[in-house]
N, C-alpha and C. Protein backbone atom coordinates (compact mmCIF):
# COMPACT_ATOMS: atom_id res chain seq x y z
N UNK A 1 -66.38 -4.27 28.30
CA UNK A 1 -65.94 -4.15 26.93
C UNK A 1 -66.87 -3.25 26.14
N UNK A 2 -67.87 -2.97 26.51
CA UNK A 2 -69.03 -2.43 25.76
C UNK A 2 -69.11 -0.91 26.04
N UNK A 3 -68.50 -0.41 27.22
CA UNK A 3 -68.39 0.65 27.11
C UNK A 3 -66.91 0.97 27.22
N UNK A 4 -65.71 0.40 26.67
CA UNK A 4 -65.17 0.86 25.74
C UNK A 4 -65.41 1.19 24.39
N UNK A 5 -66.40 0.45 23.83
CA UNK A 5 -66.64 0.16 22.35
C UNK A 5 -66.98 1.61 22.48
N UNK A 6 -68.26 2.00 23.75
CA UNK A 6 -68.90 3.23 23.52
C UNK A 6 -67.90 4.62 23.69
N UNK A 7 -67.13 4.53 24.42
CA UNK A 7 -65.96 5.65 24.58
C UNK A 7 -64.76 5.66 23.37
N UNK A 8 -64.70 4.91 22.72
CA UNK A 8 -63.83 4.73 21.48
C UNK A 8 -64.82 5.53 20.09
N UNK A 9 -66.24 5.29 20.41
CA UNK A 9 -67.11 6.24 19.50
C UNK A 9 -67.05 7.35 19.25
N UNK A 10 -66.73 8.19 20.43
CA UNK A 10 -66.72 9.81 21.20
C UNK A 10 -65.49 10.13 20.89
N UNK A 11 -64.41 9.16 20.73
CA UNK A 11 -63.15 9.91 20.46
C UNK A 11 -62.60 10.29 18.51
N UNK A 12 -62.64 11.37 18.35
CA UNK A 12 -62.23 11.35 17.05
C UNK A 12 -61.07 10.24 16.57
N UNK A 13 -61.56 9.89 14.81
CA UNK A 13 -60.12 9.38 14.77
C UNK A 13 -58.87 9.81 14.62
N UNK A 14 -58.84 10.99 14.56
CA UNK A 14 -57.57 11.36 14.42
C UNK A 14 -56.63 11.67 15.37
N UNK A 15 -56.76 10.98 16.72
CA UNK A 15 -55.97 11.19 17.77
C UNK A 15 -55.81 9.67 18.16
N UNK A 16 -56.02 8.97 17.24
CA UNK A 16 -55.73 7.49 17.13
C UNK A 16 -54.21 7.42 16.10
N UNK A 17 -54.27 8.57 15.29
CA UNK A 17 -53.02 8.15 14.40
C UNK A 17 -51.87 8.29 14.93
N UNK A 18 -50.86 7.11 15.00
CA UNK A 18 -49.82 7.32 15.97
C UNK A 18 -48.56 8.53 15.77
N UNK A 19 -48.97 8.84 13.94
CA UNK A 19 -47.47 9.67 13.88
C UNK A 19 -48.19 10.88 14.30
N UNK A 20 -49.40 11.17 14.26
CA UNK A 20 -49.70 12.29 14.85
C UNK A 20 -49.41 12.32 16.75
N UNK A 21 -49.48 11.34 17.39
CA UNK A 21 -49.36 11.50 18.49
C UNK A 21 -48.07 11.37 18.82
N UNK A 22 -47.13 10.72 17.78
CA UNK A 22 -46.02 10.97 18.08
C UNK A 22 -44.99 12.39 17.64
N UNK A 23 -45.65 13.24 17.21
CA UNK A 23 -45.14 14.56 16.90
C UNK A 23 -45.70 15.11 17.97
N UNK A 24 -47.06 14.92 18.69
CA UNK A 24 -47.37 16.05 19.38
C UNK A 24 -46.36 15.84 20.71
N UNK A 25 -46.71 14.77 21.20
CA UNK A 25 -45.32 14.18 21.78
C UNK A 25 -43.88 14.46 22.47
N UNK A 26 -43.44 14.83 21.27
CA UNK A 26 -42.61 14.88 21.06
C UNK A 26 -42.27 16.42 20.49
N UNK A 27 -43.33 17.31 20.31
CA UNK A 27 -43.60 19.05 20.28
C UNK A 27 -43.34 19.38 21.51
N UNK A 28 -44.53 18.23 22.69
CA UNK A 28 -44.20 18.95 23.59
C UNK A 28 -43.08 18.64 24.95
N UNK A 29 -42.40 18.01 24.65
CA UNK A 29 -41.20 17.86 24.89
C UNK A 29 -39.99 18.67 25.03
N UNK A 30 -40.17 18.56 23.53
CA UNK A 30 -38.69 20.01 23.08
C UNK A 30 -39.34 21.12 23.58
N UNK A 31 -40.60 21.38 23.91
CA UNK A 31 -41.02 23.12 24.46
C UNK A 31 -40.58 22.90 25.72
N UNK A 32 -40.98 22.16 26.44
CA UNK A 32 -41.16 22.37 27.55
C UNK A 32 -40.45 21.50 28.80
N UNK A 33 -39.56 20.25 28.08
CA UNK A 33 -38.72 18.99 29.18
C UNK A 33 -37.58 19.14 28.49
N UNK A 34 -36.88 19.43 26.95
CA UNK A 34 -35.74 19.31 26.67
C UNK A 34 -34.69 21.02 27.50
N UNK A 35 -33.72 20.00 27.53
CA UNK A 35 -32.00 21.25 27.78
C UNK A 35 -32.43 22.17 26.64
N UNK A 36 -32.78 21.87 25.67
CA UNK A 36 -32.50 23.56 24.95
C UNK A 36 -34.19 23.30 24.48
N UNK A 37 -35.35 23.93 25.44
CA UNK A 37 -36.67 24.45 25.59
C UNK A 37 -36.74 25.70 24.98
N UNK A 38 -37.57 26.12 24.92
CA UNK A 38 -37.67 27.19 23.98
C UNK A 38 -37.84 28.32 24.81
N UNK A 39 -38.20 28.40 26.34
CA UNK A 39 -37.92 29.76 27.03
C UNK A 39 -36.17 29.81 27.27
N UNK A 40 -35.69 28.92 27.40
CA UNK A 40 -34.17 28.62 27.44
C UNK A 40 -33.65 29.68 26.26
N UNK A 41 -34.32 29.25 25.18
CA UNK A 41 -33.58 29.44 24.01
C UNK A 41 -33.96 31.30 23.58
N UNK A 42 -35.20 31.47 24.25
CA UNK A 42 -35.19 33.11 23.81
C UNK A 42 -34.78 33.72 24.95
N UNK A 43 -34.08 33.26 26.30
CA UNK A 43 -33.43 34.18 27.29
C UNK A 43 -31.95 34.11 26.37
N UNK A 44 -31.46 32.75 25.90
CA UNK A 44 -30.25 32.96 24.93
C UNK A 44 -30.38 33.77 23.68
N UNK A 45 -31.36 33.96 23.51
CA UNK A 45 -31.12 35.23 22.21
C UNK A 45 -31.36 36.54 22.72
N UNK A 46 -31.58 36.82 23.48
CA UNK A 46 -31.49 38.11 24.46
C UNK A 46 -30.73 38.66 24.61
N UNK A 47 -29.71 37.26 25.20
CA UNK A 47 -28.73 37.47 25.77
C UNK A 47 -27.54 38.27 24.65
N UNK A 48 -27.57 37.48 23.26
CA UNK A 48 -26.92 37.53 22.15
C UNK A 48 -27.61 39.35 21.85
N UNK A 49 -28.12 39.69 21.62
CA UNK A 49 -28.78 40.87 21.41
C UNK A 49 -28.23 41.99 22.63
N UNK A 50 -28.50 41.54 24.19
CA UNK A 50 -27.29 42.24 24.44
C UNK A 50 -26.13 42.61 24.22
N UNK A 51 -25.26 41.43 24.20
CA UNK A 51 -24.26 41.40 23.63
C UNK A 51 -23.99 41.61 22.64
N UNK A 52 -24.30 41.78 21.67
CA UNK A 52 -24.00 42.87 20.23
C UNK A 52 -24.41 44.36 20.63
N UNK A 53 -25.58 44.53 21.06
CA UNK A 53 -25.13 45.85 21.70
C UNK A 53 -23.82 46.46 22.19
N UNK A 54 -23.50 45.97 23.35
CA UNK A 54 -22.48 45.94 23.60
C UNK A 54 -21.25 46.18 22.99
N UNK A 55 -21.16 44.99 21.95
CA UNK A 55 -19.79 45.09 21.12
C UNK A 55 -19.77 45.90 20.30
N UNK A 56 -21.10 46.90 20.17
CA UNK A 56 -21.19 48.01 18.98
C UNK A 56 -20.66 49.45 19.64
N UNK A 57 -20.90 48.96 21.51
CA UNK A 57 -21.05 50.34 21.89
C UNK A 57 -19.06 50.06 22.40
N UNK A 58 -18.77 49.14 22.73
CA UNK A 58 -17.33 48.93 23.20
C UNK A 58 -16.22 49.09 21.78
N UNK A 59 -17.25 48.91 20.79
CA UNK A 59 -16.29 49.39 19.08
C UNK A 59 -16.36 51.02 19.05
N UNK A 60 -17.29 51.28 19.29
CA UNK A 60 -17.55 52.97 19.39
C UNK A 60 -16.77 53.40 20.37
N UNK A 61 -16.29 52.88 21.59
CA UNK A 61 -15.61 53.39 22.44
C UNK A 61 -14.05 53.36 22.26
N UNK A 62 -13.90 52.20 21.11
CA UNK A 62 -12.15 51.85 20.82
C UNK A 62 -12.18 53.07 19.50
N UNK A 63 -12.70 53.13 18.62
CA UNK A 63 -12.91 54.37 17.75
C UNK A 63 -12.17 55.52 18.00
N UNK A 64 -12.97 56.02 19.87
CA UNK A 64 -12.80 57.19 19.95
C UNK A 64 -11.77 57.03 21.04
N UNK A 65 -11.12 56.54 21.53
CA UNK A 65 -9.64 55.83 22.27
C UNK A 65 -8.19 56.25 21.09
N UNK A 66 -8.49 55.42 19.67
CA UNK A 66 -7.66 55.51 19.23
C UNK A 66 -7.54 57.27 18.00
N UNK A 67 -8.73 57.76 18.23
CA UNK A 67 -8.62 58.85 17.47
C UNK A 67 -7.80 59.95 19.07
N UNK A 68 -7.91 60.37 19.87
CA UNK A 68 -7.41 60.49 20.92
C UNK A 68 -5.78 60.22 20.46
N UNK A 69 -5.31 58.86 20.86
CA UNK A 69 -4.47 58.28 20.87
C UNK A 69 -3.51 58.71 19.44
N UNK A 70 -4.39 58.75 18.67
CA UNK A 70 -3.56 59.60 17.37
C UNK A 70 -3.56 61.13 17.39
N UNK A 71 -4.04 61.90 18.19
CA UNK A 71 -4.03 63.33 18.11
C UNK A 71 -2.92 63.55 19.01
N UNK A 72 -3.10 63.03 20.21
CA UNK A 72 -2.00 63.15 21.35
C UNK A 72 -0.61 62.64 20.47
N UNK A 73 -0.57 61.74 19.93
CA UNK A 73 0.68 61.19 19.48
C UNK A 73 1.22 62.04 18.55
N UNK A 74 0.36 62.80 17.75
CA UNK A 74 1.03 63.79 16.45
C UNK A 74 0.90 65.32 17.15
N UNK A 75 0.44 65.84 18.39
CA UNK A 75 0.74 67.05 18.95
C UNK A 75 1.52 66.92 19.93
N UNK A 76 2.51 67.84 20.01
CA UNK A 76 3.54 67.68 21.12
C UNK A 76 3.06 68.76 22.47
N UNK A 77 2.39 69.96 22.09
CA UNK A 77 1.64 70.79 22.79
C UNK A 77 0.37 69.90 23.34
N UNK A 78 0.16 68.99 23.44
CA UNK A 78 -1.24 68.26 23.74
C UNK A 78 -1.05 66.79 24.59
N UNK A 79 0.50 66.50 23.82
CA UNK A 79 1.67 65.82 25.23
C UNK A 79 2.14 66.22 25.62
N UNK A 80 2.48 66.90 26.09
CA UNK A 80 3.30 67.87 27.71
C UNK A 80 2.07 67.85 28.61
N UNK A 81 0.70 68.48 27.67
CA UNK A 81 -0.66 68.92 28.78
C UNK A 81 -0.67 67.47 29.31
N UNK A 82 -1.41 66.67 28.41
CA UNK A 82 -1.39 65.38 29.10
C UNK A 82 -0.61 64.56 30.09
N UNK A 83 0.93 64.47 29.66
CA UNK A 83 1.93 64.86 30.94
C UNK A 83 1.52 64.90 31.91
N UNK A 84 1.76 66.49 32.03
CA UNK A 84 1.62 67.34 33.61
C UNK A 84 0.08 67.21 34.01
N UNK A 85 -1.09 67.19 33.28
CA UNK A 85 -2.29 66.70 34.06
C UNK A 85 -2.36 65.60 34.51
N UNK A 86 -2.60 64.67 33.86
CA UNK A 86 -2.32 63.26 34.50
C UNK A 86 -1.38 62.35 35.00
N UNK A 87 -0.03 62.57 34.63
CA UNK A 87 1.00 61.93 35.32
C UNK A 87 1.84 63.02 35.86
N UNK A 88 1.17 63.80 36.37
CA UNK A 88 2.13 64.95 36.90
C UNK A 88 3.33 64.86 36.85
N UNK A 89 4.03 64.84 35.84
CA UNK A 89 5.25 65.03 35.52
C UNK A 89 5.20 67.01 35.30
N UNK A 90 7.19 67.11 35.49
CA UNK A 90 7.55 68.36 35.80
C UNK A 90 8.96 68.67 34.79
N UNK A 91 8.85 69.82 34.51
CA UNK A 91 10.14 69.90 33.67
C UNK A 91 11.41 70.10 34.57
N UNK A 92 12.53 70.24 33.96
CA UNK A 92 13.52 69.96 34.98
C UNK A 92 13.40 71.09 35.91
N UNK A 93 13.83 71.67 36.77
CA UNK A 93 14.14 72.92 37.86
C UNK A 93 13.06 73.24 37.69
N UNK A 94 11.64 72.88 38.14
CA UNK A 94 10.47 73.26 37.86
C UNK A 94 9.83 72.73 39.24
N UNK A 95 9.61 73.62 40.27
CA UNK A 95 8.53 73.42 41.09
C UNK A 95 6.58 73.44 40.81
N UNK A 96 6.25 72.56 41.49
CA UNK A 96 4.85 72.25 40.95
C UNK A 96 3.85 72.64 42.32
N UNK A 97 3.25 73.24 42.58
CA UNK A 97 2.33 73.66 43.87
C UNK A 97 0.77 73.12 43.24
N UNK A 98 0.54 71.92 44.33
CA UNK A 98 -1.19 71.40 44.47
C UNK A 98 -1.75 72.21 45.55
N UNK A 99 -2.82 73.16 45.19
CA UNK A 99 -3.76 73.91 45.82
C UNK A 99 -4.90 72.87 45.98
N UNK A 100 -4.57 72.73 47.69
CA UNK A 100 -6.28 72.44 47.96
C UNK A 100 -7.14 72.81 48.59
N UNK A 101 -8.28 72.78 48.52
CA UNK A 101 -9.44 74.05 48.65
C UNK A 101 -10.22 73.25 49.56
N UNK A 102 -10.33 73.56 50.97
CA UNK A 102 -11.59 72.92 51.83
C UNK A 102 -12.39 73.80 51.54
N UNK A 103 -13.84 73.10 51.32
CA UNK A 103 -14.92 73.61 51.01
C UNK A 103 -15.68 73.14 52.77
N UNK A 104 -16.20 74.07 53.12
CA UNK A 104 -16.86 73.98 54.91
C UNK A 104 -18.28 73.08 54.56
């Protein structure tokens, strides 16, 4: 008993106060044993930060889709090209010759 008395001397009191030991506790808990830990939680804001990237660069990409999409639609010289380049379509009595080129 007496050298508890003496090891209870050496210890500050302030790691005797329980709400203090029950915050630290319970600090280190949520860092480091809870589902949402705090390395958890900044790979999820990462993640979110990618992903707005993303949706800034996939808005920039619908932008320039539908400006496209409105030029082609109001030129009729710019739908025929489109047409015959990509859906190789042909006007009527119109033969179409694909040249292909072996390269050795």
């Amino acid at each position: 008993m007496n050298s508890f008395i003496h090891w209870k001397n050496k210890v500050p009191p302030i790691l005797y106060n329980k709400y203090l030991l029950t915050f630290v506790l319970f600090s280190l808990w949520m860092i480091f044993m809870d589902h949402n830990k705090l390395p958890t939680q900044y790979g999820l804001r990462l993640q979110i930060n990618e992903m707005s990237q993303e949706q800034d660069r996939l808005r920039k990409d619908i932008g320039e889709v539908r400006e496209k999409v409105e030029a082609i639609s109001s030129d009729i010289k710019l739908q025929e090209k489109v047409a015959r380049e990509k859906y190789h379509m042909k006007r009527p009595n119109e033969d179409v010759y694909t040249i292909i080129s072996s390269e050795d």
